[in-house]
Structure formats: structure tokens, C-alpha cells
C-alpha atoms as a PDB file:
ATOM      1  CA  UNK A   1     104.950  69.186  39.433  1.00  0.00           C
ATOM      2  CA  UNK A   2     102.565  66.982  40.706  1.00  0.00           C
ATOM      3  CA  UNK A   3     103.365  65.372  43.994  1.00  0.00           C
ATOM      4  CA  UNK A   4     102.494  62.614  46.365  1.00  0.00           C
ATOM      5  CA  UNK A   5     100.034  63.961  48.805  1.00  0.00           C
ATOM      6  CA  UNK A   6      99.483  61.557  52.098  1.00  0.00           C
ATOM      7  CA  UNK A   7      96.285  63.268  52.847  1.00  0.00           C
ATOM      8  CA  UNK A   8      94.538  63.072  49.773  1.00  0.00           C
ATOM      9  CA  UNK A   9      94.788  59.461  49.295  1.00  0.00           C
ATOM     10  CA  UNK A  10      91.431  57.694  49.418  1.00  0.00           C
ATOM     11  CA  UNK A  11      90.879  55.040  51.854  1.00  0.00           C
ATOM     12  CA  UNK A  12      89.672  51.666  51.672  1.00  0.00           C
ATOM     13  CA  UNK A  13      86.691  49.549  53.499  1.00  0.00           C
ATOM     14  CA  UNK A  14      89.946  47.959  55.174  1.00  0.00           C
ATOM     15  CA  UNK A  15      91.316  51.235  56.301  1.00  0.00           C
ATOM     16  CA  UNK A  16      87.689  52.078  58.133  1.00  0.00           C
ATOM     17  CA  UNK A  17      87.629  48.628  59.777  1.00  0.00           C
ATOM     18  CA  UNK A  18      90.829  49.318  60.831  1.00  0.00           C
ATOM     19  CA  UNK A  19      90.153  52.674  62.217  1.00  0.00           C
ATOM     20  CA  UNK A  20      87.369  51.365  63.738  1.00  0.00           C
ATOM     21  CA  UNK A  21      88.851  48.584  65.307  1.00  0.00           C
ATOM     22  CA  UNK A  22      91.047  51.037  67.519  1.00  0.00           C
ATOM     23  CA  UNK A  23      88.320  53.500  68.321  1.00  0.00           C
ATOM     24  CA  UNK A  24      86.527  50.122  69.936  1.00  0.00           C
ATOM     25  CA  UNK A  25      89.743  49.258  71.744  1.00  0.00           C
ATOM     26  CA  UNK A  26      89.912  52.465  73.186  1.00  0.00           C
ATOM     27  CA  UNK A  27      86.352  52.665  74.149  1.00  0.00           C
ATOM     28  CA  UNK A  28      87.255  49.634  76.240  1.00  0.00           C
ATOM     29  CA  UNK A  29      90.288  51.119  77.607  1.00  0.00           C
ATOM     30  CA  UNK A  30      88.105  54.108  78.999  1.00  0.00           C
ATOM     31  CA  UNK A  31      89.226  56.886  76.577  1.00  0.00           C
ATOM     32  CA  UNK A  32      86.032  57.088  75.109  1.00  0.00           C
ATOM     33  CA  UNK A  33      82.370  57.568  76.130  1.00  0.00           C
ATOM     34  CA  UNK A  34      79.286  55.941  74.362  1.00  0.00           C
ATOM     35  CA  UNK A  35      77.977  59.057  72.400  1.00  0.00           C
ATOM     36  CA  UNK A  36      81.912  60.178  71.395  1.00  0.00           C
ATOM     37  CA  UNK A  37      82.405  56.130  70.060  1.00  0.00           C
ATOM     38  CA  UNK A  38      79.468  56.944  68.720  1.00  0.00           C
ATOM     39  CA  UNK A  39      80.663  59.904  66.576  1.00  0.00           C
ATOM     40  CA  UNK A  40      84.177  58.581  65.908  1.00  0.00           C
ATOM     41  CA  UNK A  41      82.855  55.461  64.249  1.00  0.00           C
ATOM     42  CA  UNK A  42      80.315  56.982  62.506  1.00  0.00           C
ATOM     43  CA  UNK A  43      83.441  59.594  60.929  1.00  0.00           C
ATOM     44  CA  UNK A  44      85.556  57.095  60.178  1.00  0.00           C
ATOM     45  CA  UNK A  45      83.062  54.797  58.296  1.00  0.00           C
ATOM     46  CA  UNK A  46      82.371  57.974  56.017  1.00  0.00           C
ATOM     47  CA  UNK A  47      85.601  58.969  56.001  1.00  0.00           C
ATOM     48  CA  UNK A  48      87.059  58.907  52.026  1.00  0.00           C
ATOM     49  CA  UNK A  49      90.609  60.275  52.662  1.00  0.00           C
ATOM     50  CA  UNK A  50      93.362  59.854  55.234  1.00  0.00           C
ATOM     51  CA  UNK A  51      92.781  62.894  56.309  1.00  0.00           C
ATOM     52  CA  UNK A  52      88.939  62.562  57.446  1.00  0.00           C
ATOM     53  CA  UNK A  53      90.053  58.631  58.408  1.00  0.00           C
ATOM     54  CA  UNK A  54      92.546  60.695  61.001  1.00  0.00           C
ATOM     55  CA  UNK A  55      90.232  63.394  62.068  1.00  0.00           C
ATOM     56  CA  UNK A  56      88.348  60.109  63.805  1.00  0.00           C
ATOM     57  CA  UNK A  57      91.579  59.047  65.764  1.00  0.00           C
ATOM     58  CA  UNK A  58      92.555  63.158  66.671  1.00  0.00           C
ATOM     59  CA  UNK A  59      93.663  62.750  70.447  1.00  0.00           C
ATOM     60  CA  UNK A  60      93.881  59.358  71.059  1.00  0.00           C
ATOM     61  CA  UNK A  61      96.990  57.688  71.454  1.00  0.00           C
ATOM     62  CA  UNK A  62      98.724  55.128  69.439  1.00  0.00           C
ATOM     63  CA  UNK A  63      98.487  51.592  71.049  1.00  0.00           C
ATOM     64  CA  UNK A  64     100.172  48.635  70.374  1.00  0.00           C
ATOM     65  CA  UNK A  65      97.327  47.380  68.973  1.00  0.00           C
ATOM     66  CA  UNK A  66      97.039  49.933  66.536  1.00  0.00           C
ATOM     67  CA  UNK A  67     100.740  48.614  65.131  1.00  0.00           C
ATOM     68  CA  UNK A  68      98.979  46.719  61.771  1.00  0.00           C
ATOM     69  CA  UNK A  69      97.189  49.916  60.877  1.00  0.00           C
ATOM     70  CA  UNK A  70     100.693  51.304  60.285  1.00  0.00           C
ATOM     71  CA  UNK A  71     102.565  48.039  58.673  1.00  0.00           C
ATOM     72  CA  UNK A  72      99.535  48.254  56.625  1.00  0.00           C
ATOM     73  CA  UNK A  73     100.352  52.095  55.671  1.00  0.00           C
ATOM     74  CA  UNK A  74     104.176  51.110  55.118  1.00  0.00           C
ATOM     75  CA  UNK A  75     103.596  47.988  52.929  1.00  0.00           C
ATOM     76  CA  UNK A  76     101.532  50.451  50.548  1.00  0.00           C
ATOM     77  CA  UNK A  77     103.871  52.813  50.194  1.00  0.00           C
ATOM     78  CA  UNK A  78     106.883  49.760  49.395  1.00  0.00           C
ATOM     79  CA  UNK A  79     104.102  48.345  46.652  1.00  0.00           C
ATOM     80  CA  UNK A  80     103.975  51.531  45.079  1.00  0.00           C
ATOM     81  CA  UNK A  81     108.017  52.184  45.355  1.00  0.00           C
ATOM     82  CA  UNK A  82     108.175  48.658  43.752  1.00  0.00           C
ATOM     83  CA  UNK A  83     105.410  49.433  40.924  1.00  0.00           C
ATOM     84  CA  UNK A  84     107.522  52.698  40.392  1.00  0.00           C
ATOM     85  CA  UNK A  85     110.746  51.014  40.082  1.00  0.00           C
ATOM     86  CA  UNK A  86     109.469  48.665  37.574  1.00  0.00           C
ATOM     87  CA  UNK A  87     107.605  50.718  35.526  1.00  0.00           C
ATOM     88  CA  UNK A  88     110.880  53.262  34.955  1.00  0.00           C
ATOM     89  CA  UNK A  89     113.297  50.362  34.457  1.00  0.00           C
ATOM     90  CA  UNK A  90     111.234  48.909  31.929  1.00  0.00           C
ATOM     91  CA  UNK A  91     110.890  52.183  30.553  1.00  0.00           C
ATOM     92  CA  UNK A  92     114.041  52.841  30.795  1.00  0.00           C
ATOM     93  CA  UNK A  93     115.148  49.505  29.101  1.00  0.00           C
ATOM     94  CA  UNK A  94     113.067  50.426  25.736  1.00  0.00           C
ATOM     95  CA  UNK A  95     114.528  54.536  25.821  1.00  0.00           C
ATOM     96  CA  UNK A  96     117.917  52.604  25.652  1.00  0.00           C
ATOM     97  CA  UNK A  97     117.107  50.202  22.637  1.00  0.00           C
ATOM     98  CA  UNK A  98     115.433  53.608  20.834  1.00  0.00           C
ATOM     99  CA  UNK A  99     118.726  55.090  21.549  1.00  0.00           C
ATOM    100  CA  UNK A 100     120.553  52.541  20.274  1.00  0.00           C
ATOM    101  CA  UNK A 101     118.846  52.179  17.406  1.00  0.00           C
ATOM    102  CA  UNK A 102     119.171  55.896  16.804  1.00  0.00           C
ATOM    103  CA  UNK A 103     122.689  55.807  17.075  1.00  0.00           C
ATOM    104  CA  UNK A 104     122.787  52.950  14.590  1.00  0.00           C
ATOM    105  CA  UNK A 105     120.821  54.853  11.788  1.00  0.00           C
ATOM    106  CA  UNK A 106     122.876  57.570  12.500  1.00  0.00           C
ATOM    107  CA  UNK A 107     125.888  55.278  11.746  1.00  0.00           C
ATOM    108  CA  UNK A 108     124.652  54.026   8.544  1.00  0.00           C
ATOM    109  CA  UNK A 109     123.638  57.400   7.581  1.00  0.00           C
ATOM    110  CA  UNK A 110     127.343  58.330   7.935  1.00  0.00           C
ATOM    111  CA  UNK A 111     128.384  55.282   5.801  1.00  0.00           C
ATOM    112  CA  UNK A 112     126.007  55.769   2.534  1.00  0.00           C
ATOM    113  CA  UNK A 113     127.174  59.319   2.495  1.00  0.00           C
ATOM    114  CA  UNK A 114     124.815  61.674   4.262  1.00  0.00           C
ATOM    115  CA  UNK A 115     126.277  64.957   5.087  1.00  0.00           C
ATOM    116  CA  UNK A 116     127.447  65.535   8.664  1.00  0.00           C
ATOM    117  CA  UNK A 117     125.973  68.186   9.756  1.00  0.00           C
ATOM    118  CA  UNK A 118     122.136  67.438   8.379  1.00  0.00           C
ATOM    119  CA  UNK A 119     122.735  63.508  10.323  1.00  0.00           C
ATOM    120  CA  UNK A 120     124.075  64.857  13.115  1.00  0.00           C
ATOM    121  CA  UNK A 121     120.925  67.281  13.449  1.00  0.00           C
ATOM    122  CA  UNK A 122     118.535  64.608  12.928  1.00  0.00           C
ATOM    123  CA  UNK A 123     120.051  62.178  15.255  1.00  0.00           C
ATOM    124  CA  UNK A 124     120.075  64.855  17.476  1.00  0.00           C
ATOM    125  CA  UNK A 125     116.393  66.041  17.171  1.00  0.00           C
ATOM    126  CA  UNK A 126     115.543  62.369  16.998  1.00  0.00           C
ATOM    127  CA  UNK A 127     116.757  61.702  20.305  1.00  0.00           C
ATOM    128  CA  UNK A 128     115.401  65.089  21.918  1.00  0.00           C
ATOM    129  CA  UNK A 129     112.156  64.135  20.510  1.00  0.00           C
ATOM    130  CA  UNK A 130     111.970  60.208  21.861  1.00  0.00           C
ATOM    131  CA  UNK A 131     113.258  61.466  24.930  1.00  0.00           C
ATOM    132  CA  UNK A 132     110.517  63.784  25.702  1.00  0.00           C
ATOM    133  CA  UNK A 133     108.021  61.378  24.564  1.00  0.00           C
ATOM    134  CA  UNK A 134     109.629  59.117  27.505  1.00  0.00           C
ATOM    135  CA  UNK A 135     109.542  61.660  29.718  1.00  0.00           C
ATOM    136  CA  UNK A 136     106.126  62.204  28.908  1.00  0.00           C
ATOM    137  CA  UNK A 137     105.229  58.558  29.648  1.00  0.00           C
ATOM    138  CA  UNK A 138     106.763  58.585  32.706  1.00  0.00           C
ATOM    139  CA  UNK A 139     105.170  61.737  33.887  1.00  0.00           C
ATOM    140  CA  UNK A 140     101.973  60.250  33.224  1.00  0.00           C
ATOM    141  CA  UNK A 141     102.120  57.116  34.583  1.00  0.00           C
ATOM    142  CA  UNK A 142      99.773  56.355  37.643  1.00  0.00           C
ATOM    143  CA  UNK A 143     102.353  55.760  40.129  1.00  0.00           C
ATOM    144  CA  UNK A 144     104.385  58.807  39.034  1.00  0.00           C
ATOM    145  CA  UNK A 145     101.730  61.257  40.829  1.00  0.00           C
ATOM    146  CA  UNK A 146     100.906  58.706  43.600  1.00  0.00           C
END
């Protein structure tokens, strides 16, 4: 299974001014010299994960100032909950109108006559098969691995 990694996200222009942003406050605050500023900056405006984005901040405290980096970090992660939720629910709205649908052909293949046994195996392979396909979907969706 494929899982949501934290570190392995890729970070934004907005992220590195960000970063940046508190490596300059705390260069004012004393906690940094010229040449380590210096570095830091120049690692976090290369940085393309969260990971190498972090590695610029190792050992400096979180200030207050530093708060909207983290709402920032939060408000992603309710976007893509959000996104998530939407996506399945509408998925999950057209798996229930295949099912019913299913369910009615199996009905009407019970009324003209059809034996039991053969409908009741299709409708059940019928519905294994659309299922998986949905599951499918879902597995592949963007936000599913995000």
C-alpha cells in the first residue's frame, strides 16, 4: 500500500520564502552568524522536499513568528482531506447507482424467467467485478497516495 509520506512531499517557492523568512528572523535574534545564514538560505532555496526544507531549520527553535509556516502546513493537509472526501463520496454515489442498477437487472432477470442460480452468479460476478473497478479508481486517484 502506498502511503502518505510527509517527507517526500515537494515544496513550493512559498514554502522556501517561508523558510527563509525565519532563518532571517533568527539571524536577527542572534542565533545565527553571517556565513551559517549564509548556508541555511542557500539550503532552503534548493531545497525540493520537506525534508531538505527542514534540514535548513535543524536546531533552531520554533518562534512565534514561525506560526504561518505551520497554519500553512495544516490548511494543506485539510484541502487534501476535503479533495479526498469528495472524490470518494462522489465515487461512492455512482458505485451505489451501478449497484442499483445491478440489482434491478437482476430483478427483471428473475421475472422473464432466467434460472436462479445462472442470475444469481452473474449479479454476483457483476457486482465483484464493478466493485473492483471502483476500488481500482479509488486506489488510483491522486489524493489517495498523497
Amino acid at each position: 500500500m502506498r502511503g502518505y509520506h510527509l517527507w517526500r512531499m515537494l515544496v513550493g517557492d512559498h514554502d522556501r520564502e517561508l523558510a527563509t523568512q525565519a532563518l532571517r528572523r533568527h539571524f536577527v535574534h542572534g542565533r545565527l552568524s553571517t556565513s551559517e545564514l549564509a548556508d541555511r538560505v542557500d539550503t532552503a532555496l534548493n531545497a525540493r522536499t520537506r525534508r531538505q526544507l527542514s534540514a535548513a531549520l535543524e536546531g533552531l527553535p520554533l518562534t512565534w513568528e514561525d506560526l504561518p509556516a505551520g497554519i500553512h502546513v495544516a490548511a494543506r493537509r485539510v484541502r487534501l482531506g476535503a479533495r479526498r472526501a469528495k472524490f470518494f463520496f462522489a465515487l461512492f454515489r455512482v458505485w451505489f447507482k451501478v449497484n442499483l442498477a445491478l440489482i434491478l437487472a437482476f430483478a427483471v432477470a428473475l421475472v422473464v424467467g432466467a434460472p436462479l442460480g445462472m442470475a444469481l452468479g452473474a449479479a454476483v460476478a457483476a457486482w465483484a467485478l464493478t466493485s473492483y473497478g471502483f476500488w481500482r479508481v479509488w486506489r488510483r486517484h491522486p489524493s489517495a497516495t498523497r
